[in-house]
N, C-alpha and C. Protein backbone atom coordinates (compact mmCIF):
# COMPACT_ATOMS: atom_id res chain seq x y z
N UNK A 1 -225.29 0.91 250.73
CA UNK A 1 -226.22 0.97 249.62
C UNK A 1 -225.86 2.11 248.67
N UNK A 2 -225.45 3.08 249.15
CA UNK A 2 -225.25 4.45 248.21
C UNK A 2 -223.67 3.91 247.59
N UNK A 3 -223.01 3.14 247.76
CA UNK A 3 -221.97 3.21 247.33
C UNK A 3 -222.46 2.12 245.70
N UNK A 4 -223.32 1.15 245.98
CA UNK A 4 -223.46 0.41 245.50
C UNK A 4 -224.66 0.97 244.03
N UNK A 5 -225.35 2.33 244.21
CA UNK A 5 -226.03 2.87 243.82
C UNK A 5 -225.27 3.51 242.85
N UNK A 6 -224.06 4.17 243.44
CA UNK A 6 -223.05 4.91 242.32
C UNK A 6 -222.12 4.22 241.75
N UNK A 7 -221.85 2.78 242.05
CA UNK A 7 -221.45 1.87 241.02
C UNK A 7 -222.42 1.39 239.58
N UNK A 8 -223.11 1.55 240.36
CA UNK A 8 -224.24 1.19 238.99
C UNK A 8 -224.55 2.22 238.27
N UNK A 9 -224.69 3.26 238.85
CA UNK A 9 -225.19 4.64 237.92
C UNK A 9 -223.73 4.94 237.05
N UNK A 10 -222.47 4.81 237.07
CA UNK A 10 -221.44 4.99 236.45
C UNK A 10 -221.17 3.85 235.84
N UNK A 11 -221.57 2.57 235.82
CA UNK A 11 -221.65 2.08 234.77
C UNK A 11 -222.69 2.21 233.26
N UNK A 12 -223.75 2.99 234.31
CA UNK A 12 -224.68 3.72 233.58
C UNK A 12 -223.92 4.50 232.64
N UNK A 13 -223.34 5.08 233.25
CA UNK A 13 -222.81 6.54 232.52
C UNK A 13 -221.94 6.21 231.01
N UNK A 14 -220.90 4.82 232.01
CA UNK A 14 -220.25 4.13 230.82
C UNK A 14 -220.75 3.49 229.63
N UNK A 15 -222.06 3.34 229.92
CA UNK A 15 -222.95 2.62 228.19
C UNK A 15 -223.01 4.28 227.84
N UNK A 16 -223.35 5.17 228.46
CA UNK A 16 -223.79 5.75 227.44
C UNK A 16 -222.65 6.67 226.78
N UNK A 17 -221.59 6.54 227.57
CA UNK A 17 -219.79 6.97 226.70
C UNK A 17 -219.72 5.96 225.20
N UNK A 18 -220.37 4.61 225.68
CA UNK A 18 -220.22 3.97 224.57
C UNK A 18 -221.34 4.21 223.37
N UNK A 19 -222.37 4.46 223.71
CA UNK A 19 -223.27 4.55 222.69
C UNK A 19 -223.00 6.37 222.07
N UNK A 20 -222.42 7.16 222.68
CA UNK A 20 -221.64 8.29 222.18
C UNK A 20 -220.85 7.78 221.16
N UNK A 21 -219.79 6.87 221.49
CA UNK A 21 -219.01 6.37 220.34
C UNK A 21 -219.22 6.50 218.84
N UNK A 22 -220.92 5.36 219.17
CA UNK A 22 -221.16 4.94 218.09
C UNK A 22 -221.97 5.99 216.81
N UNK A 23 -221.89 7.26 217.50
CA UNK A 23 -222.77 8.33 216.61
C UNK A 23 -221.66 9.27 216.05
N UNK A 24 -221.51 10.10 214.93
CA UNK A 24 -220.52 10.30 214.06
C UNK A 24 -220.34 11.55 214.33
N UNK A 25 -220.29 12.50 215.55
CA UNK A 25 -220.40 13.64 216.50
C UNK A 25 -219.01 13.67 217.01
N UNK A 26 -217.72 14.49 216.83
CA UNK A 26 -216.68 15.03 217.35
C UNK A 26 -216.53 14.59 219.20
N UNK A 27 -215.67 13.61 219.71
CA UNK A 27 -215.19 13.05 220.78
C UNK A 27 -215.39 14.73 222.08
N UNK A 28 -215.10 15.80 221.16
CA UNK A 28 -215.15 16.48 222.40
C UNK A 28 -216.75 17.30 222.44
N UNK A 29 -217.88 16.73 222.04
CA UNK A 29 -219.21 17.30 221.88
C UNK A 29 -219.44 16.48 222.94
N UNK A 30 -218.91 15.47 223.53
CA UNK A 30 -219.77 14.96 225.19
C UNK A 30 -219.31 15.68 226.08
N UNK A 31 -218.02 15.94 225.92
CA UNK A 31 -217.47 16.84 227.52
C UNK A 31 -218.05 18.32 227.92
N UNK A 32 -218.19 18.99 226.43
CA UNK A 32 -218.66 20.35 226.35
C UNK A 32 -220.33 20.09 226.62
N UNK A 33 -221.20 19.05 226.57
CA UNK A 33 -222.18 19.59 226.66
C UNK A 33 -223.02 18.40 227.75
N UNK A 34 -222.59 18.02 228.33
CA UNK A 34 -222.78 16.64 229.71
C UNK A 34 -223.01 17.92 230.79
N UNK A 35 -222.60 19.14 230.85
CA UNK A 35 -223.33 19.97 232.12
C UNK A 35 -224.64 20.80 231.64
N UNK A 36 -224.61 20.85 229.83
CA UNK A 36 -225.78 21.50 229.85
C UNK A 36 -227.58 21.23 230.56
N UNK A 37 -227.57 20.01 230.56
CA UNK A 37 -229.08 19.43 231.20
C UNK A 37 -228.95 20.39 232.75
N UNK A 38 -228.06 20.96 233.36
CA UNK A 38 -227.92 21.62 234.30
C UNK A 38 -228.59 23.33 234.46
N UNK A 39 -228.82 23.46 233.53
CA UNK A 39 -229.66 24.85 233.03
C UNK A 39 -230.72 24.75 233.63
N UNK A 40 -231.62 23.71 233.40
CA UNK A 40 -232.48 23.59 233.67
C UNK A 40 -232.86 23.96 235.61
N UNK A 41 -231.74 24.01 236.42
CA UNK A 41 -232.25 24.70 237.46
C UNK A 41 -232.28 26.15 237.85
N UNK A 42 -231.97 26.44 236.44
CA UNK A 42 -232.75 27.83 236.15
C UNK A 42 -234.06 27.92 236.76
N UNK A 43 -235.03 26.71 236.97
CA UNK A 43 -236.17 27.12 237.34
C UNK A 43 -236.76 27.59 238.61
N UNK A 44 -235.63 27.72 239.62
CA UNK A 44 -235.48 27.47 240.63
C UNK A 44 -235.44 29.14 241.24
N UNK A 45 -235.35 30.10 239.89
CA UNK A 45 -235.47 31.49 239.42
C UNK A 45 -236.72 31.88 240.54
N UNK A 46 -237.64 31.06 239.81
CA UNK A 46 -239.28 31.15 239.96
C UNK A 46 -239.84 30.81 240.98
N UNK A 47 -238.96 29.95 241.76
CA UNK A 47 -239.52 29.74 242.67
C UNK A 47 -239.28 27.48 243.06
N UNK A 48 -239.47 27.21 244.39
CA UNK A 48 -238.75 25.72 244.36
C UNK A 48 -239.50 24.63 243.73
N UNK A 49 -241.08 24.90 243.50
CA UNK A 49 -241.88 24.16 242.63
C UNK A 49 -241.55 23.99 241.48
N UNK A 50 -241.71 25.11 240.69
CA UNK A 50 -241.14 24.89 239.30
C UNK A 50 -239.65 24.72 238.79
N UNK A 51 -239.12 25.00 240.08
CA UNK A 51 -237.66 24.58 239.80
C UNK A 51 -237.38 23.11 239.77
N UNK A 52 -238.38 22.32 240.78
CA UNK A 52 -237.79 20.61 240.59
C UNK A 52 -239.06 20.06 239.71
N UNK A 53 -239.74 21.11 238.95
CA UNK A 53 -240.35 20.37 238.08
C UNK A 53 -239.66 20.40 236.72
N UNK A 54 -238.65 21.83 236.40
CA UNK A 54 -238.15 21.62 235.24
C UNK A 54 -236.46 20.72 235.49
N UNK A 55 -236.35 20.64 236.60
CA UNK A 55 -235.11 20.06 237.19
C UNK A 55 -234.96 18.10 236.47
N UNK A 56 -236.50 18.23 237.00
CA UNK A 56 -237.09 16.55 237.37
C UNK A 56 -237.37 16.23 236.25
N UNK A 57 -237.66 17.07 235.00
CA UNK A 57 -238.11 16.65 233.46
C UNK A 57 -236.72 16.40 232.74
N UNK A 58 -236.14 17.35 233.07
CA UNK A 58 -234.81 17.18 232.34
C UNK A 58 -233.42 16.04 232.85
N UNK A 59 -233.65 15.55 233.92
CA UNK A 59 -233.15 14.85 234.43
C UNK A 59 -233.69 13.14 234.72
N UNK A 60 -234.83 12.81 234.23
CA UNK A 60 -235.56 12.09 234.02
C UNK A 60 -235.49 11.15 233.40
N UNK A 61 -234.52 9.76 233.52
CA UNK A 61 -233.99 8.57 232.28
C UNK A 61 -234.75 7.95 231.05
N UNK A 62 -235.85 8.34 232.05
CA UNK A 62 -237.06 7.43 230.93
C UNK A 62 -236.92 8.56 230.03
N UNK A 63 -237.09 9.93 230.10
CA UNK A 63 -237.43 10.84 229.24
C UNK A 63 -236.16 10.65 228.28
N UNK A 64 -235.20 10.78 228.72
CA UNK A 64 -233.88 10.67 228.05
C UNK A 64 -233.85 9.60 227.04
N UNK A 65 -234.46 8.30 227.18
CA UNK A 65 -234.69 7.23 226.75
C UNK A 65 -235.08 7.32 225.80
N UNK A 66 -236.65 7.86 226.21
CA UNK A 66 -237.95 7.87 224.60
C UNK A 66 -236.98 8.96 223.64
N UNK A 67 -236.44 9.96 224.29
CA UNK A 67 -236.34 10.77 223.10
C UNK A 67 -234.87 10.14 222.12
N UNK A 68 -233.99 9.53 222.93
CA UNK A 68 -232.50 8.81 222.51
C UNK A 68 -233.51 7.45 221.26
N UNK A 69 -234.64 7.19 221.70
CA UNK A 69 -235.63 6.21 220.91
C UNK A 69 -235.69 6.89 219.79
N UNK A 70 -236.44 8.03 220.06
CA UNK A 70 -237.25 8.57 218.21
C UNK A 70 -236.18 9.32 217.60
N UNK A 71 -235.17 9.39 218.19
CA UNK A 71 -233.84 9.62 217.44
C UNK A 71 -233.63 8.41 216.76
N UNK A 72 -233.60 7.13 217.14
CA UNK A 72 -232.83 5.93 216.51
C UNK A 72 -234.03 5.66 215.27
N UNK A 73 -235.34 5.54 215.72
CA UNK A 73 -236.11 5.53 215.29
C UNK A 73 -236.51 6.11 213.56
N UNK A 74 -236.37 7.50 213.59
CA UNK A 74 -236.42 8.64 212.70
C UNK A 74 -234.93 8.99 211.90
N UNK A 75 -233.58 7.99 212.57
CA UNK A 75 -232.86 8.20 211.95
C UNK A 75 -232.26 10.09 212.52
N UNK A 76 -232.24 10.07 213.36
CA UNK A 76 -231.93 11.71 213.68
C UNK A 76 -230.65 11.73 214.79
N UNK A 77 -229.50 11.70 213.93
CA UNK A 77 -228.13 11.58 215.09
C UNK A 77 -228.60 13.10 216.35
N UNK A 78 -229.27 14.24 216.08
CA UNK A 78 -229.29 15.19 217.11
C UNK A 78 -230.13 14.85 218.11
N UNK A 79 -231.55 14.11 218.18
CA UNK A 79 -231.89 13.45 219.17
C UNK A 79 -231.38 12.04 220.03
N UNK A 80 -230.45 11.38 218.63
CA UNK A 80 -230.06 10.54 219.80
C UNK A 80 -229.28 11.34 220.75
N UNK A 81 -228.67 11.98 220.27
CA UNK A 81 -226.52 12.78 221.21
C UNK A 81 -227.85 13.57 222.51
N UNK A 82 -228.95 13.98 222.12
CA UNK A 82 -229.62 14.62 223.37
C UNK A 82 -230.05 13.27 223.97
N UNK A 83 -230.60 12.48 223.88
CA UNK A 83 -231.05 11.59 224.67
C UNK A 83 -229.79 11.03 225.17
N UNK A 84 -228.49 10.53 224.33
CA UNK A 84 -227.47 9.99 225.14
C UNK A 84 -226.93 11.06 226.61
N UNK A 85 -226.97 12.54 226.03
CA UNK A 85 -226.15 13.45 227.12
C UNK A 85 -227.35 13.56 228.18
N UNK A 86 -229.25 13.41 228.16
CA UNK A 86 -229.56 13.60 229.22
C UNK A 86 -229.56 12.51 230.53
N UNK A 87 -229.54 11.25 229.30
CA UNK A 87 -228.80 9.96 230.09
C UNK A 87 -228.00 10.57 230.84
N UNK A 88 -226.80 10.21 230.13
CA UNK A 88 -225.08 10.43 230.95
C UNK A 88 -225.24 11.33 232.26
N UNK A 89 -225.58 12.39 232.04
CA UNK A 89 -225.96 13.45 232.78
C UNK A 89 -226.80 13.22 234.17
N UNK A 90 -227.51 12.32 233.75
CA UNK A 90 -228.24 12.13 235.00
C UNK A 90 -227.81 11.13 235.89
N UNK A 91 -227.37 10.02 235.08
CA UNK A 91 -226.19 9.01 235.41
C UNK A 91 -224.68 9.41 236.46
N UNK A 92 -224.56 10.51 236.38
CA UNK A 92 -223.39 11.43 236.39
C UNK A 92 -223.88 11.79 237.93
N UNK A 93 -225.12 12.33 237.84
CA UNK A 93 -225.55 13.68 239.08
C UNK A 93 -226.01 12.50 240.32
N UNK A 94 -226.55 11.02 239.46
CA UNK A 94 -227.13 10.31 240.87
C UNK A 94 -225.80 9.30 240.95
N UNK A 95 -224.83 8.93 241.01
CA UNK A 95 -223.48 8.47 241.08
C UNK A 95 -222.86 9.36 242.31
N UNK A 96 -223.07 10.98 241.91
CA UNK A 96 -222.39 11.86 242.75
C UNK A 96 -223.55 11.97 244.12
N UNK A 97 -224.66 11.49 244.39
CA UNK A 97 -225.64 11.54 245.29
C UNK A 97 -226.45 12.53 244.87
N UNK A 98 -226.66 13.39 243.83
CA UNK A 98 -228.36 14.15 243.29
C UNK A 98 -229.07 13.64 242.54
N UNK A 99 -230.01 13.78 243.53
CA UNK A 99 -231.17 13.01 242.96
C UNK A 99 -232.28 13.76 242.43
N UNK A 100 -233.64 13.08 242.30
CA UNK A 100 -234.60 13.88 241.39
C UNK A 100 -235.24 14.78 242.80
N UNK A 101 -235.33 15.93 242.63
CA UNK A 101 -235.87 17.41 243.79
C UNK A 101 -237.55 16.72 244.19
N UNK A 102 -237.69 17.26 245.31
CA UNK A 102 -239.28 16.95 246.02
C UNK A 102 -239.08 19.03 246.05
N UNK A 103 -240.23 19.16 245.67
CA UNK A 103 -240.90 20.93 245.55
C UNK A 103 -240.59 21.95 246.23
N UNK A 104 -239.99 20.99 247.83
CA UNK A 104 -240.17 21.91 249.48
C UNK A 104 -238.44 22.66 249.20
N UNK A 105 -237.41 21.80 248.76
CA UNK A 105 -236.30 22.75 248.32
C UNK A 105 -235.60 22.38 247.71
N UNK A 106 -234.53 22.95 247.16
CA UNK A 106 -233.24 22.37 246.10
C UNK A 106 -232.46 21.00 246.55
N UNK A 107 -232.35 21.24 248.02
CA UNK A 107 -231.78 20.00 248.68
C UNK A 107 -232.05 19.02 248.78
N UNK A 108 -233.18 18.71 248.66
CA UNK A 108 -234.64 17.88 249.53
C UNK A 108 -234.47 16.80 248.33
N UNK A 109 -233.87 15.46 247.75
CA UNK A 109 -233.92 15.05 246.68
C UNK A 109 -234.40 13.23 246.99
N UNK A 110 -234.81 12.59 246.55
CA UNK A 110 -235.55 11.12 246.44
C UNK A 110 -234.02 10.12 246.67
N UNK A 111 -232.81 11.18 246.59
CA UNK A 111 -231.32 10.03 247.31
C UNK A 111 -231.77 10.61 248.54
N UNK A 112 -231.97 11.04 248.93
CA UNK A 112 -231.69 12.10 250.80
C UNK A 112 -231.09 13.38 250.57
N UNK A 113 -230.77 14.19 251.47
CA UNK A 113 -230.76 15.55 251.58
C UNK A 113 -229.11 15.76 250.89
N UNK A 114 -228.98 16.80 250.06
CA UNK A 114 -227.72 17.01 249.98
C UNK A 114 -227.32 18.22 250.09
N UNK A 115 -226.00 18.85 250.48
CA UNK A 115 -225.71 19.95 250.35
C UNK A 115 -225.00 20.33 251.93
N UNK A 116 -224.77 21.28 252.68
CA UNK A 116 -224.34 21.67 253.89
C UNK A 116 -225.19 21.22 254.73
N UNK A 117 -226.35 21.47 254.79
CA UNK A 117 -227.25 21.12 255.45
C UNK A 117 -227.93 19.96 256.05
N UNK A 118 -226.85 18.70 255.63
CA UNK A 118 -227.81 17.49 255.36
C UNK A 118 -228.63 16.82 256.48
C-alpha cells in the first residue's frame, strides 16, 4: 500500500511541476523554494502541539488548493507559485512517507511512525 501511496503522491507532485510551467516565474524558483513550507517546523521550538499544528497548516493540500484558487481567481501569479509549491511540497514529504504530525511527537504522523524509532 505505501508503495502505491507514493506513486500517486509523485504523480501528484508531477501536475504540479506542470502547472509551475504554466506561470511566467524563472524554472529555477521551484527548486529554490519546494523546501521552504519546511520552516514551518519551526514550531516544534514551542513545544510538539504547536509544532504539528503549524506543521499540519502548512502542509495541508486543501489549504494549498484554496489559496493556488484565489490566486487563479484574482489573477495573482504569487499566490498561485505558493499554492503550487505548498502542493508539490507536500506531495514530495508524503511520497517520501511524512505525513501530517498527531501533537504527542514529531514522529508520530497519520502515514505511521517515522524516523529511527519506528
Amino acid at each position: 500500500m505505501k508503495k502505491i501511496i507514493a506513486i500517486e503522491e509523485m504523480a501528484m507532485f508531477l501536475m504540479a511541476i506542470f502547472a509551475f510551467s504554466k506561470l511566467s516565474f524563472h524554472w529555477w524558483i521551484f527548486p529554490v523554494l519546494l523546501l521552504v513550507p519546511d520552516l514551518s517546523m519551526l514550531g516544534y521550538l514551542v513545544g510538539p502541539q504547536v509544532g504539528a499544528w503549524f506543521y499540519n497548516v502548512v502542509h495541508h493540500k486543501a489549504i494549498a488548493i484554496l489559496i493556488f484558487l484565489i490566486g487563479f481567481y484574482y489573477h495573482l501569479p504569487v499566490l498561485q507559485l505558493t499554492g503550487i509549491i505548498l502542493f508539490a511540497h507536500s506531495c514530495m514529504d508524503r511520497a517520501l512517507g511524512y505525513g501530517l504530525k498527531y501533537g504527542d511527537a514529531f514522529n508520530h504522523t497519520h502515514l505511521g511512525l517515522i524516523g529511527k524509532n519506528k
